[in-house]
N, C-alpha and C. Protein backbone atom coordinates (compact mmCIF):
# COMPACT_ATOMS: atom_id res chain seq x y z
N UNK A 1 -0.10 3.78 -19.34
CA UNK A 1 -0.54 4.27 -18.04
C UNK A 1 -1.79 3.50 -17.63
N UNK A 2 -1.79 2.87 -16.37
CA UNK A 2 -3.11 2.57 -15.86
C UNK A 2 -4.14 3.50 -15.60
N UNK A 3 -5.13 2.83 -15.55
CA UNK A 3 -6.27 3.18 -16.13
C UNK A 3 -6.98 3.72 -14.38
N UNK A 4 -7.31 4.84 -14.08
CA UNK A 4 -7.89 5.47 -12.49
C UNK A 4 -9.22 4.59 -12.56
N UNK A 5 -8.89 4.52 -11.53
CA UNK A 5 -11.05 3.51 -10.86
C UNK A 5 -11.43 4.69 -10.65
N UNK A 6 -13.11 4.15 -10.79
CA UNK A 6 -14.33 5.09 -10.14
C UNK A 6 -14.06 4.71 -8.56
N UNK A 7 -15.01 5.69 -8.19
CA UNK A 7 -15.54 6.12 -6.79
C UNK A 7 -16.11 4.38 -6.04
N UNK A 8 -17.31 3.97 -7.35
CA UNK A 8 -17.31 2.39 -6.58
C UNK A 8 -16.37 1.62 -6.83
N UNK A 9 -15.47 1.64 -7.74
CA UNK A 9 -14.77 0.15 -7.69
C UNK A 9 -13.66 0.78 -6.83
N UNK A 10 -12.96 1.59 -6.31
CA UNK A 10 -12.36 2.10 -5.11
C UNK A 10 -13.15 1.35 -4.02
N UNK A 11 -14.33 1.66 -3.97
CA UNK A 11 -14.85 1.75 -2.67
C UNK A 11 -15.30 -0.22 -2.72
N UNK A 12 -14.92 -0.81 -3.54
CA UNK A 12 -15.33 -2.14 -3.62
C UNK A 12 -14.21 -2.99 -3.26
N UNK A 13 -12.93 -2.66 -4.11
CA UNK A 13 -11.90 -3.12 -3.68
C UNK A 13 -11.21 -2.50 -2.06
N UNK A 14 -11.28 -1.87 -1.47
CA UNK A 14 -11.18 -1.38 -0.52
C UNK A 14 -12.14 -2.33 0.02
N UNK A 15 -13.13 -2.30 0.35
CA UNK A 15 -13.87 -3.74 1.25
C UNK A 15 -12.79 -5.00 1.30
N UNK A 16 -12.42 -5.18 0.28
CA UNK A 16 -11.78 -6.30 0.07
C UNK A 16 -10.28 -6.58 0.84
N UNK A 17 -9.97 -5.26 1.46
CA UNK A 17 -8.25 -5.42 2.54
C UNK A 17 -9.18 -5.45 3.62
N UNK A 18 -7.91 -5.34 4.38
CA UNK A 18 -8.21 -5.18 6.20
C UNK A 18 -7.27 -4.04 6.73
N UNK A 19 -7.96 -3.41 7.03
CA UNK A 19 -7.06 -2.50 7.55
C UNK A 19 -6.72 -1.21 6.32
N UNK A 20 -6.70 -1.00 5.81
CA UNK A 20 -6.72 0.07 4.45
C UNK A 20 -7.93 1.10 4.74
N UNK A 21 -7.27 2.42 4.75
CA UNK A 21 -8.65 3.32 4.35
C UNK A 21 -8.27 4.31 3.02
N UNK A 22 -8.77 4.91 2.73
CA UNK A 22 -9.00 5.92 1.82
C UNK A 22 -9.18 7.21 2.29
N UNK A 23 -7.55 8.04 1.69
CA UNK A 23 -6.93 9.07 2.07
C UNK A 23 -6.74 10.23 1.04
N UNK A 24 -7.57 10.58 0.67
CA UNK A 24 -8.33 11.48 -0.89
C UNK A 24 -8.03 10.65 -2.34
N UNK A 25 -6.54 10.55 -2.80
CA UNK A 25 -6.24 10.04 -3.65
C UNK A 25 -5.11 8.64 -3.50
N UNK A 26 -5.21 8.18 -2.16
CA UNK A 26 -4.34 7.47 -1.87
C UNK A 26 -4.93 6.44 -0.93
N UNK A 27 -4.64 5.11 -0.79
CA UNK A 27 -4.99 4.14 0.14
C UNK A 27 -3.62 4.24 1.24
N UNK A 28 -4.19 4.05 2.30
CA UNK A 28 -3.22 4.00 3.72
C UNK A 28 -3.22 2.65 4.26
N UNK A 29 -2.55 2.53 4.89
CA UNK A 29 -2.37 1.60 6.34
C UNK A 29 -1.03 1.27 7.65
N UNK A 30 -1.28 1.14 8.30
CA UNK A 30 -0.21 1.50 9.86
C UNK A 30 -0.04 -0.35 9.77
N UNK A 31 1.27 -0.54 9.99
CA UNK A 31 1.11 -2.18 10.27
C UNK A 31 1.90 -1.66 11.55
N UNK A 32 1.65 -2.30 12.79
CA UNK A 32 2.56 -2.07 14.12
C UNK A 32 3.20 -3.26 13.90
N UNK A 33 4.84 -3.49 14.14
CA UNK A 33 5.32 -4.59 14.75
C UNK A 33 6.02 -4.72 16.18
N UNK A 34 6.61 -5.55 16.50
CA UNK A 34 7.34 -5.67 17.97
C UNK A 34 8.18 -4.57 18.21
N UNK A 35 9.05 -4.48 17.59
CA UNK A 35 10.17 -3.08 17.54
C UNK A 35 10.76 -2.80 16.55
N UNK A 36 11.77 -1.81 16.20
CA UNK A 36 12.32 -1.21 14.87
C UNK A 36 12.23 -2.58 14.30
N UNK A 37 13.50 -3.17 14.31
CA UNK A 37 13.84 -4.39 13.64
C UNK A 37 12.93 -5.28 13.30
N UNK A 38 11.92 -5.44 13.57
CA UNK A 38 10.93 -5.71 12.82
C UNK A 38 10.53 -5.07 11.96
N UNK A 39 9.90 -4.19 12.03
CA UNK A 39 9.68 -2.71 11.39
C UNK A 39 10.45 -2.86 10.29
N UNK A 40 11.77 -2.71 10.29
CA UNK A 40 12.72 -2.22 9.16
C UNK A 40 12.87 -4.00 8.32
N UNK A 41 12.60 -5.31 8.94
CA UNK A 41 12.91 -6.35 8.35
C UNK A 41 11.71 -6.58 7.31
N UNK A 42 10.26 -5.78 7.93
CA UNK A 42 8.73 -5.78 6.55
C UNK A 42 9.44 -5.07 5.83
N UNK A 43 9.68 -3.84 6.14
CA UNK A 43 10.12 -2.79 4.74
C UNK A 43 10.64 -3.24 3.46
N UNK A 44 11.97 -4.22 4.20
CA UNK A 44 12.79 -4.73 3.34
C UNK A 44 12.10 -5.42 2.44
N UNK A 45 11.42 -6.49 2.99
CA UNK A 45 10.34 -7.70 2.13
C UNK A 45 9.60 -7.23 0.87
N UNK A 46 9.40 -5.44 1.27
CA UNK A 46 8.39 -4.85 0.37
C UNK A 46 9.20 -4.72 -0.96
N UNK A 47 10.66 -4.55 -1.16
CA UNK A 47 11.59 -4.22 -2.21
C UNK A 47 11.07 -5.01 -3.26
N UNK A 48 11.05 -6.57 -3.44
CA UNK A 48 11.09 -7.09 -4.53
C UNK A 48 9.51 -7.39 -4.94
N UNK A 49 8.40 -6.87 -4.52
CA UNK A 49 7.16 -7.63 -4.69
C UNK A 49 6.97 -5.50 -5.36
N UNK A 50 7.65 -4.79 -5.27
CA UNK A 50 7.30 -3.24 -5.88
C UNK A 50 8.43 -3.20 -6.72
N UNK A 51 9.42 -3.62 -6.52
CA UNK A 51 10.35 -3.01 -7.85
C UNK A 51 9.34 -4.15 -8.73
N UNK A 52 8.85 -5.26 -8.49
CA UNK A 52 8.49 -6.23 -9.56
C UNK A 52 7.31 -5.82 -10.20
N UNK A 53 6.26 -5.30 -9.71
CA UNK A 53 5.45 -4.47 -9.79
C UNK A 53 5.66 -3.23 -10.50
N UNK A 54 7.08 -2.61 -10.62
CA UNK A 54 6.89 -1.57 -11.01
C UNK A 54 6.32 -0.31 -10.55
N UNK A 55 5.77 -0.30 -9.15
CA UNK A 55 5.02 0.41 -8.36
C UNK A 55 5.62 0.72 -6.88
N UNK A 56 5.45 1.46 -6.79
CA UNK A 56 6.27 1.97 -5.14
C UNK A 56 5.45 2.27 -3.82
N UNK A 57 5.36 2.11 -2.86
CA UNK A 57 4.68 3.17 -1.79
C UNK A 57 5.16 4.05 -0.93
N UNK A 58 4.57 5.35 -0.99
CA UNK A 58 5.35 6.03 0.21
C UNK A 58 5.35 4.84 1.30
N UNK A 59 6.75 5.36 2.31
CA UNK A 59 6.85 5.01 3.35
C UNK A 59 7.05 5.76 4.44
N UNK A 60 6.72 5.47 5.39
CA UNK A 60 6.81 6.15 7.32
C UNK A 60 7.18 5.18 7.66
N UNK A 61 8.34 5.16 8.51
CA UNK A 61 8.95 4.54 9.65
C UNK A 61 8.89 5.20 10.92
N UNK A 62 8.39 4.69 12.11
CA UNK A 62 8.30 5.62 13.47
C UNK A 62 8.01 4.22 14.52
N UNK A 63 9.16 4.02 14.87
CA UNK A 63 10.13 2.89 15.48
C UNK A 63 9.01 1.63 14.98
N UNK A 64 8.08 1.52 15.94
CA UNK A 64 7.76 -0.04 15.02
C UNK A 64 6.14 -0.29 14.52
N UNK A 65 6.43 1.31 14.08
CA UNK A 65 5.59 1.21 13.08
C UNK A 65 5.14 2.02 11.86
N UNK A 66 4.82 1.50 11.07
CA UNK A 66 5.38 1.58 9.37
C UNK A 66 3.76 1.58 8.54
N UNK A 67 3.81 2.98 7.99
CA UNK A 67 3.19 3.40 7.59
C UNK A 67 3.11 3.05 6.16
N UNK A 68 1.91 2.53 4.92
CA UNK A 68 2.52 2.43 3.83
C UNK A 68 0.81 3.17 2.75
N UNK A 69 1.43 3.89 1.97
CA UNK A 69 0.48 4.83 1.08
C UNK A 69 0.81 4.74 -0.23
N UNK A 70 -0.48 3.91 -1.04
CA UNK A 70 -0.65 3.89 -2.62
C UNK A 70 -1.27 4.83 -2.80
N UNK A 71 -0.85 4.96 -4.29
CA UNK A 71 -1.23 5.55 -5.10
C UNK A 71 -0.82 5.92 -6.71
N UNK A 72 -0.98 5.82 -7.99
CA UNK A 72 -0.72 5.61 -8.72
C UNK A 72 -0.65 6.80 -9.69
N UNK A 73 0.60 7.61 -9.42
CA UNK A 73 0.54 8.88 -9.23
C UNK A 73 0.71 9.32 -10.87
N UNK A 74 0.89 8.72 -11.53
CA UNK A 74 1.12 9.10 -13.12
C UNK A 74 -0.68 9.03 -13.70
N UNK A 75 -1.32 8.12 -13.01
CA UNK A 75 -2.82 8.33 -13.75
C UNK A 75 -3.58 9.46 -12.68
N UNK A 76 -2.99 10.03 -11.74
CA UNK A 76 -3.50 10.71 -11.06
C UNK A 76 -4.42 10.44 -10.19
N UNK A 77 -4.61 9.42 -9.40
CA UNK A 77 -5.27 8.20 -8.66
C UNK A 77 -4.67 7.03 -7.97
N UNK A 78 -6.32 6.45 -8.02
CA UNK A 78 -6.20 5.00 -7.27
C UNK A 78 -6.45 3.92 -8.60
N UNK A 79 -5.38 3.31 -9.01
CA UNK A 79 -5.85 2.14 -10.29
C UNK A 79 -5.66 0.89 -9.09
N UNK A 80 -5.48 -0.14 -10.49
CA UNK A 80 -5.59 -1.82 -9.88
C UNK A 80 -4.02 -2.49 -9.26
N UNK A 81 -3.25 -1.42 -9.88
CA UNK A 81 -1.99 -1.24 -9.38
C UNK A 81 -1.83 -1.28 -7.48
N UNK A 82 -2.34 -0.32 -7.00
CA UNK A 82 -2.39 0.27 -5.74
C UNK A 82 -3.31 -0.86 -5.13
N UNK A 83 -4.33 -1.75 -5.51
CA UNK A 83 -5.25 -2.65 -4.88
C UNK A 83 -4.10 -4.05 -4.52
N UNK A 84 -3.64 -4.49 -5.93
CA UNK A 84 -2.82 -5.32 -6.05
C UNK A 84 -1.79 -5.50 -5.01
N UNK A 85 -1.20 -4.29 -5.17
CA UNK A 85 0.41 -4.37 -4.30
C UNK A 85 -0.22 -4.22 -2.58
N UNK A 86 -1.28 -3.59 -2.36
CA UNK A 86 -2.00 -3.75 -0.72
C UNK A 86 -2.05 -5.11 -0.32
N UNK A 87 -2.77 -5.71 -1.67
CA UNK A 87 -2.94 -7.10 -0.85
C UNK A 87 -1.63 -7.78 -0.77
N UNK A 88 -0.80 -7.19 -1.89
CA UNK A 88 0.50 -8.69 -1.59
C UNK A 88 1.26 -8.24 -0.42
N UNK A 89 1.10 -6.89 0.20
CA UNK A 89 1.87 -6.44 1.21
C UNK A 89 1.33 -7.01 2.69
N UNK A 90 -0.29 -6.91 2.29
CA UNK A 90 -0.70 -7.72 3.52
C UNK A 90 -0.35 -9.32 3.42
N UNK A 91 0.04 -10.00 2.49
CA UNK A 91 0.40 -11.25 2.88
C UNK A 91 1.62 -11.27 3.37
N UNK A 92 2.65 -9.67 2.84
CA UNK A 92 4.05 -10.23 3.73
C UNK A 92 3.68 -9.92 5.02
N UNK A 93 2.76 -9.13 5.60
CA UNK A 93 2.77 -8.21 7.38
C UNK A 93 2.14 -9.60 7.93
């Protein structure tokens, strides 16, 4: 099991996205795209960079735009897991 961050290294790595906030035990973010099909063509992208990972995020879909929430729910937190997979998600959006 990964290992939960403190309060600063949360709050350090979090500096470090764009767009990410901190949602008690979970990191958020809204990516808007053009319309569904956009929308639903990121989602897809997200499959192989989290099954590879081993790590998942909730998802929201609400036409074209797509909600996505870490959290690393077996250590009961935010680990390096949830930092990791933010940023590789912001390189697919």
């Amino acid at each position: 099991m990964a290992a939960r961050l403190s309060a600063a290294e949360i709050q350090t790595r979090l500096s470090q996205l764009s767009g990410w906030s901190l949602e008690g035990k979970t990191i958020t973010t809204v990516k808007v795209f053009d319309g569904f099909p956009a929308a639903i063509a990121f989602v897809n992208q997200l499959v192989e960079p989290a099954e590879a990972a081993g790590h998942h995020p909730d998802i929201s879909i609400s036409y074209n735009k797509v909600t996505l929430s870490l959290s690393t729910h077996d250590a009961g937190g935010l680990t390096e897991k949830d930092f990791f997979l933010a940023a590789r998600f912001d390189q697919i959006a």
